[in-house]
C-alpha atoms as a PDB file:
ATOM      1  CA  UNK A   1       0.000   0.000   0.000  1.00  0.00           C
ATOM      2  CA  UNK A   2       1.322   3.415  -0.907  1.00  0.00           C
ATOM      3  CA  UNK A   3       1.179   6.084   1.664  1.00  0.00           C
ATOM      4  CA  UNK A   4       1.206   9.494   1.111  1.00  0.00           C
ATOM      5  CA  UNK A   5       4.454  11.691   1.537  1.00  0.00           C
ATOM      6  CA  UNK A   6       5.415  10.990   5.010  1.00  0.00           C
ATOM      7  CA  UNK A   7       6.917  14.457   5.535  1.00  0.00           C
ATOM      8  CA  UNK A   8       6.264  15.516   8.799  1.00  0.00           C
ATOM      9  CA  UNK A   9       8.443  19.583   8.426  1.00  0.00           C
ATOM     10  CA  UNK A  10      11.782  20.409   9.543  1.00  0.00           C
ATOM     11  CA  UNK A  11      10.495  20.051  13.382  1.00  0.00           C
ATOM     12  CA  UNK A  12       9.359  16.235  13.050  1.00  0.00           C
ATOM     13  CA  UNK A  13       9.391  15.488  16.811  1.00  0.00           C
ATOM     14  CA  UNK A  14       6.642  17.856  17.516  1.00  0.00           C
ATOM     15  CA  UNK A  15       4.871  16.770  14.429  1.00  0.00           C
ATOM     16  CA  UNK A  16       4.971  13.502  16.046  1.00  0.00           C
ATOM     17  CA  UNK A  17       3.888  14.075  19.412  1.00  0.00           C
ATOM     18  CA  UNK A  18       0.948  16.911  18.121  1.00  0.00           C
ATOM     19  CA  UNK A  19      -0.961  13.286  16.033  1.00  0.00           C
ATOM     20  CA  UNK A  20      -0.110  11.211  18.807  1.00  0.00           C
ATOM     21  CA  UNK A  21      -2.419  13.797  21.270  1.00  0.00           C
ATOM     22  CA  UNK A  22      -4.895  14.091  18.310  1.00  0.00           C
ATOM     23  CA  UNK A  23      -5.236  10.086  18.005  1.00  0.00           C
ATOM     24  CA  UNK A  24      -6.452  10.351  21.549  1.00  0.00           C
ATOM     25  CA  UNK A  25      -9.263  13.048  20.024  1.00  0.00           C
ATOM     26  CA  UNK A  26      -9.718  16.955  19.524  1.00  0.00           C
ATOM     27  CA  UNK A  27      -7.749  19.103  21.579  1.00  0.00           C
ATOM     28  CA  UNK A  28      -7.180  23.009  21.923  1.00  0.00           C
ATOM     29  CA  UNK A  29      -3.428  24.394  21.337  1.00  0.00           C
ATOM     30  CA  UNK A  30      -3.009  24.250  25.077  1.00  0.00           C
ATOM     31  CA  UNK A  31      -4.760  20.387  25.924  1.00  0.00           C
ATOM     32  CA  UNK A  32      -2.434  19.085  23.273  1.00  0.00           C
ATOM     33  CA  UNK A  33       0.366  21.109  24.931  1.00  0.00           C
ATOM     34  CA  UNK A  34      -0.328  19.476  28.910  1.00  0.00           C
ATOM     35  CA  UNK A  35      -1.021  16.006  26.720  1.00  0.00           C
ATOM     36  CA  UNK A  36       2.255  16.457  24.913  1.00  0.00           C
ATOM     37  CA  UNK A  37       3.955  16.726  27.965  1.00  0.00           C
ATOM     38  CA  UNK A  38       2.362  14.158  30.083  1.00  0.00           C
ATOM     39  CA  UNK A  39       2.730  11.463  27.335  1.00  0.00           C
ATOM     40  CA  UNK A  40       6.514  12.462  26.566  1.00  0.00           C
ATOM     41  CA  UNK A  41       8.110  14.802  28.688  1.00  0.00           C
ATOM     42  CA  UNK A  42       8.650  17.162  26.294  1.00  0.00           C
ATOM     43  CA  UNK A  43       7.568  20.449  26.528  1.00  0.00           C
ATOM     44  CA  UNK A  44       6.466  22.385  22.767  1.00  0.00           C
ATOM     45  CA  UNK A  45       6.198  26.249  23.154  1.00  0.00           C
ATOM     46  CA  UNK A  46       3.246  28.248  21.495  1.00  0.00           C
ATOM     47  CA  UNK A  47       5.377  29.146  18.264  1.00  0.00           C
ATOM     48  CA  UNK A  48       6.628  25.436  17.590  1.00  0.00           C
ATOM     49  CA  UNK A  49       3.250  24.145  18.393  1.00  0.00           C
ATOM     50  CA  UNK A  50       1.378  26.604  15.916  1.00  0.00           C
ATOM     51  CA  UNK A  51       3.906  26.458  13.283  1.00  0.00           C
ATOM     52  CA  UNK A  52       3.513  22.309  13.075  1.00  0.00           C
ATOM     53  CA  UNK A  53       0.223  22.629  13.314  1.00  0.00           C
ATOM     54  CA  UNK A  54      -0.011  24.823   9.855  1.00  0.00           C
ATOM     55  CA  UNK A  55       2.036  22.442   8.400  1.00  0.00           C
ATOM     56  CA  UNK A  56       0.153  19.321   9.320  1.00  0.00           C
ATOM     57  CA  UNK A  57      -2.911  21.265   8.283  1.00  0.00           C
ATOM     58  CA  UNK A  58      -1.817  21.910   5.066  1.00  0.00           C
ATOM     59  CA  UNK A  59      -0.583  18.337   4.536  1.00  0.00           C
ATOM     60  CA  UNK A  60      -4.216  17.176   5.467  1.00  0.00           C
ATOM     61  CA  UNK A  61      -3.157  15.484   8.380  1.00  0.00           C
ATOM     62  CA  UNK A  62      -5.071  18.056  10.675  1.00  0.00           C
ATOM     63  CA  UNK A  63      -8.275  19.983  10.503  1.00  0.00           C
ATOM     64  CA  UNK A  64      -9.693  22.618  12.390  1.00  0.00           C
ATOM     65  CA  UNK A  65     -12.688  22.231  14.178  1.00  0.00           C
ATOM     66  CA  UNK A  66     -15.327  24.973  14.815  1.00  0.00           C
ATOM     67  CA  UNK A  67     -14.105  27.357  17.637  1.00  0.00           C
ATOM     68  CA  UNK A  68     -15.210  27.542  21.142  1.00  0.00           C
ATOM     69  CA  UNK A  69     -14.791  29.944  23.546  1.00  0.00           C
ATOM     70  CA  UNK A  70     -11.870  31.565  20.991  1.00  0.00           C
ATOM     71  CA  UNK A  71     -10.160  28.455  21.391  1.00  0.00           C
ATOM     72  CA  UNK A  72      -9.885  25.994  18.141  1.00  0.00           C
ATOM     73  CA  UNK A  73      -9.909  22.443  18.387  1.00  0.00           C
ATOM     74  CA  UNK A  74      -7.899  20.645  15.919  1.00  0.00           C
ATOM     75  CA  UNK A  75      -8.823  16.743  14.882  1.00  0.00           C
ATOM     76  CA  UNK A  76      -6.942  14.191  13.005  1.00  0.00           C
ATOM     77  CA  UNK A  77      -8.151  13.162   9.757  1.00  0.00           C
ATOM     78  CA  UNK A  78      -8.235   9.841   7.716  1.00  0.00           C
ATOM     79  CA  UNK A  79      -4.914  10.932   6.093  1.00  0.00           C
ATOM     80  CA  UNK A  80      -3.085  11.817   9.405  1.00  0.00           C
ATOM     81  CA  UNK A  81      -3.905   8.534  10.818  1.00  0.00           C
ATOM     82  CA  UNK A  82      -2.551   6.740   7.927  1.00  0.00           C
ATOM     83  CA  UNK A  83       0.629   8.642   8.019  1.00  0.00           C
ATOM     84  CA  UNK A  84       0.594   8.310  12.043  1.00  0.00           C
ATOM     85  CA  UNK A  85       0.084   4.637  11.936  1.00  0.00           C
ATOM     86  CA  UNK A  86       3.465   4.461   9.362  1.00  0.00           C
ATOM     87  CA  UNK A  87       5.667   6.964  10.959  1.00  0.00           C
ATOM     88  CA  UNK A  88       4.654   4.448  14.429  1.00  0.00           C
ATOM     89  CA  UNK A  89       5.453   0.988  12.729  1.00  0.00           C
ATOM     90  CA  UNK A  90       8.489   2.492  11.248  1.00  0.00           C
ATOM     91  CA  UNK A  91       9.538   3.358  14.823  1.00  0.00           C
ATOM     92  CA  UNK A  92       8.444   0.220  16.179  1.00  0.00           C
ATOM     93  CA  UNK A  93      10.918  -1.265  13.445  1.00  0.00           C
ATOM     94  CA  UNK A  94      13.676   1.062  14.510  1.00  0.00           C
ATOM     95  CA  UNK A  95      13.134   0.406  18.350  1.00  0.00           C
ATOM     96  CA  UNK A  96      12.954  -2.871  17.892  1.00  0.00           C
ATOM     97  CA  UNK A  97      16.354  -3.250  16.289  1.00  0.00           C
ATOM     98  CA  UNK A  98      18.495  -1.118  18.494  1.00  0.00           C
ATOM     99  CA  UNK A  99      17.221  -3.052  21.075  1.00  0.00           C
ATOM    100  CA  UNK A 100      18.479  -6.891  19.810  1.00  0.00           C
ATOM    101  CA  UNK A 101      21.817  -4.932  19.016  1.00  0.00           C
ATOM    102  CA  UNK A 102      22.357  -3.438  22.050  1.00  0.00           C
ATOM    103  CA  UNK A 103      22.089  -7.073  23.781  1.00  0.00           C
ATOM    104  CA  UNK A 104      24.471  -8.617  21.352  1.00  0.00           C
ATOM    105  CA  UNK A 105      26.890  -5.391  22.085  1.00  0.00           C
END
């Protein structure tokens, strides 16, 4: 099966992290921000968060939900959980492999 460009942007990390939060459903710029962190650790300021989220947007990963309260809820589309689901097994892959060297090191 052919996926569509896997091409996260330059900050791919973030990327990663903002459709991980979204698989879990919608979330404001902030609720993905506390999510982000909670899952991972890592902490995404306002400007890397908004800028990823144009990008995924415009990829089609992402799409804007109605506002509420001046606060817009993003939610992953069909596309964005294909690409999720690759960029995941391809990590899976990865993890998986510097694990059985690192016992035979």
């Amino acid at each position: 099966m052919k996926h569509e460009s896997l091409d996260l942007g330059r900050f791919t990390e973030p990327a990663l992290h903002i459709l991980v939060s979204l698989a879990g459903g919608p979330k404001h710029g902030y609720a993905m921000m506390e999510d982000i962190r909670t899952l991972s650790g890592s902490v995404i300021g306002p400007g890397t968060l908004y800028g990823a989220l144009g990008r995924l947007e415009r990829l089609g990963y992402i799409e804007a939900l109605e506002s509420r309260d001046r606060r817009v809820p993003y939610r992953l589309t069909e596309s964005g959980r294909r690409t999720l689901d690759a960029q995941l097994t391809g990590l899976r892959r990865l993890a998986a492999t510097g694990i059985k060297r690192l016992a035979r090191a």
